[in-house]
Protein backbone atom coordinates (compact mmCIF):
# COMPACT_ATOMS: atom_id res chain seq x y z
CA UNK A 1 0.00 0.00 0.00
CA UNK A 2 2.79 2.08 0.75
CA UNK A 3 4.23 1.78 -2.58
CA UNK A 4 1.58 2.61 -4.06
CA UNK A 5 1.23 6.13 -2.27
CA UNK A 6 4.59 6.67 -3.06
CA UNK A 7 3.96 5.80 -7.24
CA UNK A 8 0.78 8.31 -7.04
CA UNK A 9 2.41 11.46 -4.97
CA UNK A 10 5.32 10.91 -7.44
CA UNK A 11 3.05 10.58 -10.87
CA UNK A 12 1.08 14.08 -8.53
CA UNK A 13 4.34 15.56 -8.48
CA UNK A 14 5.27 15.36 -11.85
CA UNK A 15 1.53 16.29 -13.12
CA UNK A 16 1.44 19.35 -11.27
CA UNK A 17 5.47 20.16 -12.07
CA UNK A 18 4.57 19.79 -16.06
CA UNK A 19 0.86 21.76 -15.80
CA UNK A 20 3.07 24.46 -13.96
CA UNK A 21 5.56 23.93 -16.45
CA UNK A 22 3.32 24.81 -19.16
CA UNK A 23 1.39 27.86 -17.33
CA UNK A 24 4.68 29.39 -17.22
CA UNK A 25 5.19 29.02 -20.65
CA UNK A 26 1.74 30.15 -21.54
CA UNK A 27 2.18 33.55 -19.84
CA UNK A 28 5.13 34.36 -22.47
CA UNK A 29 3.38 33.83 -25.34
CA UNK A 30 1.85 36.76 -26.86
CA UNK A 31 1.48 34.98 -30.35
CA UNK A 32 -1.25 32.79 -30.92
CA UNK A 33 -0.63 29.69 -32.77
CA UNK A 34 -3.05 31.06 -35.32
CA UNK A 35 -1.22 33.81 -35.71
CA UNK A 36 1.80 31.80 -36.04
CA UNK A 37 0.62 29.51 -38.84
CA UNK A 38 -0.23 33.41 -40.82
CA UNK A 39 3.27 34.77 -40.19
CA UNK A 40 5.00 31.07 -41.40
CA UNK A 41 2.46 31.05 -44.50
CA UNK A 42 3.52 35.33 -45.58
CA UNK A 43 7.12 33.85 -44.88
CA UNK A 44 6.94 31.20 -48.10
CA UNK A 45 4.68 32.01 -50.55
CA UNK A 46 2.43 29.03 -51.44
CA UNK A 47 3.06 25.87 -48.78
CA UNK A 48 0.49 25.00 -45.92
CA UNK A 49 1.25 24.53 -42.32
CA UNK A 50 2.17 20.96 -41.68
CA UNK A 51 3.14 21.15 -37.72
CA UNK A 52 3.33 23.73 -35.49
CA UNK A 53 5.06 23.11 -32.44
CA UNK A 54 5.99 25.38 -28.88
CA UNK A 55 9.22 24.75 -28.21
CA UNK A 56 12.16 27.12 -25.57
CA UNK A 57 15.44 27.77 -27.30
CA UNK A 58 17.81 30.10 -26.26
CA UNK A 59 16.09 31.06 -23.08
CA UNK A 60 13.25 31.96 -25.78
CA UNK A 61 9.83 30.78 -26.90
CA UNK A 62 10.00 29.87 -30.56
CA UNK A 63 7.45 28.45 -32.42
CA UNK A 64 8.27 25.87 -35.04
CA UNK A 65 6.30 26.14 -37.54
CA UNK A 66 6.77 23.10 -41.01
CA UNK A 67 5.49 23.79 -43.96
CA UNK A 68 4.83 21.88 -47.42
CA UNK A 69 5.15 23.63 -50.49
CA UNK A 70 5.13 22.73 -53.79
CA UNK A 71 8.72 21.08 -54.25
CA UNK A 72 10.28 20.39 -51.04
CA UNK A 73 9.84 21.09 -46.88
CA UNK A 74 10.52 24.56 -45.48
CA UNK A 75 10.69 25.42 -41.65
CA UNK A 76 10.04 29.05 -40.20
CA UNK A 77 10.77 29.47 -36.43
CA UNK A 78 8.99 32.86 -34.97
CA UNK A 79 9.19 33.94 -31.57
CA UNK A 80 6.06 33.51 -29.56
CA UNK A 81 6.01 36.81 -27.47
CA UNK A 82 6.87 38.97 -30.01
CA UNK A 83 6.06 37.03 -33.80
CA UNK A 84 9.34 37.85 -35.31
CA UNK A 85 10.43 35.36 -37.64
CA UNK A 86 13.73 34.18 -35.90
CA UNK A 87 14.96 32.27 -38.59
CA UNK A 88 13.52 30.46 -41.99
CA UNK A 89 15.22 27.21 -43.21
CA UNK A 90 13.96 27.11 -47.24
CA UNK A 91 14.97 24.31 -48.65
CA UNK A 92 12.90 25.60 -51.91
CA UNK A 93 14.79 28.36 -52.20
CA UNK A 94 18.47 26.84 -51.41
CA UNK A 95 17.91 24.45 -54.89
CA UNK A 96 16.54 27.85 -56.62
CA UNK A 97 19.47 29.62 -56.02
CA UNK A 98 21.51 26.47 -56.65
CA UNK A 99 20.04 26.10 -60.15
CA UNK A 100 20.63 29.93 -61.18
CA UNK A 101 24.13 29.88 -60.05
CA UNK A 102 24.29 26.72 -62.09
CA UNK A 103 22.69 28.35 -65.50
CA UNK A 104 24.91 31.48 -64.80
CA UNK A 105 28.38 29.69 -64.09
CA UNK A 106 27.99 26.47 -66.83
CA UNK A 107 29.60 27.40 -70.18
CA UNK A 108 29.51 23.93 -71.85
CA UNK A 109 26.14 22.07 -72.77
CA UNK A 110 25.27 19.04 -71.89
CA UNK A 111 25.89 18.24 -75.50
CA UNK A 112 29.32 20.04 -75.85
CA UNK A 113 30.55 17.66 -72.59
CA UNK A 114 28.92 14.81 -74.61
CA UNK A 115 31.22 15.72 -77.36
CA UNK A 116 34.03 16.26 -75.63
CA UNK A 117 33.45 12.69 -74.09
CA UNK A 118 32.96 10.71 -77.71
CA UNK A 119 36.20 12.64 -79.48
CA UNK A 120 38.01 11.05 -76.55
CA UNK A 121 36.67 7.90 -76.72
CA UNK A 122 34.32 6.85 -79.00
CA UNK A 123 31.38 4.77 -77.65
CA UNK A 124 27.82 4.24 -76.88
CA UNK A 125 26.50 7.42 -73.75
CA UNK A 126 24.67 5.48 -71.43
CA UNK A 127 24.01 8.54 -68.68
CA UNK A 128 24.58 12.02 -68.16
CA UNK A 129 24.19 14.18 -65.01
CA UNK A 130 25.35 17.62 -63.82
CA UNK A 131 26.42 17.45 -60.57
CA UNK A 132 26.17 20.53 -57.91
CA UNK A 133 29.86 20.90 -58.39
CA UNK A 134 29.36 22.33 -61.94
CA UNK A 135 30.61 18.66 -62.99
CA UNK A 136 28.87 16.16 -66.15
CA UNK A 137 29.24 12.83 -65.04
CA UNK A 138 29.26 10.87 -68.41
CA UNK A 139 29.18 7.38 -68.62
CA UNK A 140 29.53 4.99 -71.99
CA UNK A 141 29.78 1.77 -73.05
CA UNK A 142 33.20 1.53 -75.37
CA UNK A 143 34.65 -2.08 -76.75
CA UNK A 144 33.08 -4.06 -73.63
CA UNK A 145 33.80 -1.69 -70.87
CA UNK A 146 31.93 0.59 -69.10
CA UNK A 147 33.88 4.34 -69.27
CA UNK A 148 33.12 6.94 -67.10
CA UNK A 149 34.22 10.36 -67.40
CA UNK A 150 33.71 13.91 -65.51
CA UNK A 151 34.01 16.74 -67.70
CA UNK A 152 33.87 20.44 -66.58
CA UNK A 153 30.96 22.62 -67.10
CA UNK A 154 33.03 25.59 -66.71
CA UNK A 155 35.57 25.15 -69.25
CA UNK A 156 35.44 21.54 -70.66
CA UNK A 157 38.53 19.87 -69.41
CA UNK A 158 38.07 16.79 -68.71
CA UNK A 159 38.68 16.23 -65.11
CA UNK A 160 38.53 12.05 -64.44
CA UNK A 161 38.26 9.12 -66.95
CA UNK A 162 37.82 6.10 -65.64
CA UNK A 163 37.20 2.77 -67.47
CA UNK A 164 35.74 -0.52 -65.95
CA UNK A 165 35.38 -4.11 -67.80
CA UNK A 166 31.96 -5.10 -67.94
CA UNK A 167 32.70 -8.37 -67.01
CA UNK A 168 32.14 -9.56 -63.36
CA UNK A 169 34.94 -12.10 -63.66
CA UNK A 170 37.77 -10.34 -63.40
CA UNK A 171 40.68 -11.77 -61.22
CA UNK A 172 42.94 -8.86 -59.76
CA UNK A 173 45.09 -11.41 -58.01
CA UNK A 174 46.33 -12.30 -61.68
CA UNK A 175 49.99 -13.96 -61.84
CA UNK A 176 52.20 -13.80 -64.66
């Protein structure tokens, strides 16, 4: 029996500890979550609310507020006493910029690299990708082997050229 008054004054304890917990935190928030979810939504143009969450950081109350746009997540965090937007994490707008620095720094086409790949070796492209780096990653088949080669966007040089057999049996522990 004992035990059991000692479980329920702790489980009391921590009840009453957490609903003061939160009262405290109510009484600095000045932001409601409504208005929260309107700040987050002016913040980036055309997502929804996803969560909202209270949260303390930095001695502060911040409201994290995830959204869902059109192309990928976006988090704004906005203080809840006074609704300034503390910091936005745009993922949308990271690959945006990404993609105009990428149109303003390339020089060669994809079909200039492709070019530059076949007068080097002449063979059949099986893939081509430009890489964040400003980097086509070519790969061919050529005579039975798979070639792979990075080529510059920036100037065309070509960077790595690698060439692989196709064939799974090959014994590196050959002896002459």
């Amino acid at each position: 029996m004992k035990k059991k008054l000692v479980v329920l004054g702790i489980v009391g304890a921590v009840v009453l500890g957490g609903a003061a917990g939160v009262g405290a935190f109510a009484k600095e928030v000045n932001v409601p979550f409504s208005k929260a979810e309107e700040i987050a939504i002016q913040e980036i143009k055309g997502a929804h609310v996803e969560e909202i969450e209270l949260d303390r950081e930095n001695g502060e109350v911040i409201y994290e507020v995830e959204l869902e746009g059109t192309h990928d997540d976006a988090e704004v965090e906005i203080n809840a006493t006074t609704g300034e937007v503390v910091r936005v994490d745009d993922d949308r707008d990271d690959d945006r910029n990404r993609s105009e620095k990428a149109v303003k720094s390339v020089k060669i086409s994809k079909e200039q690299a492709i070019s530059i790949a076949k007068n080097d070796t002449p063979g059949k492209i099986t893939e081509v990708e430009l890489d964040d780096d400003f980097h086509y990653e070519i790969e061919m088949k050529y005579e039975g082997k798979e070639v792979e080669f990075e080529i510059s966007a920036l100037d065309g040089t070509i960077l790595e050229k690698e060439i692989d057999s196709d064939d799974d049996n090959d014994d590196d522990n050959d002896r002459d």
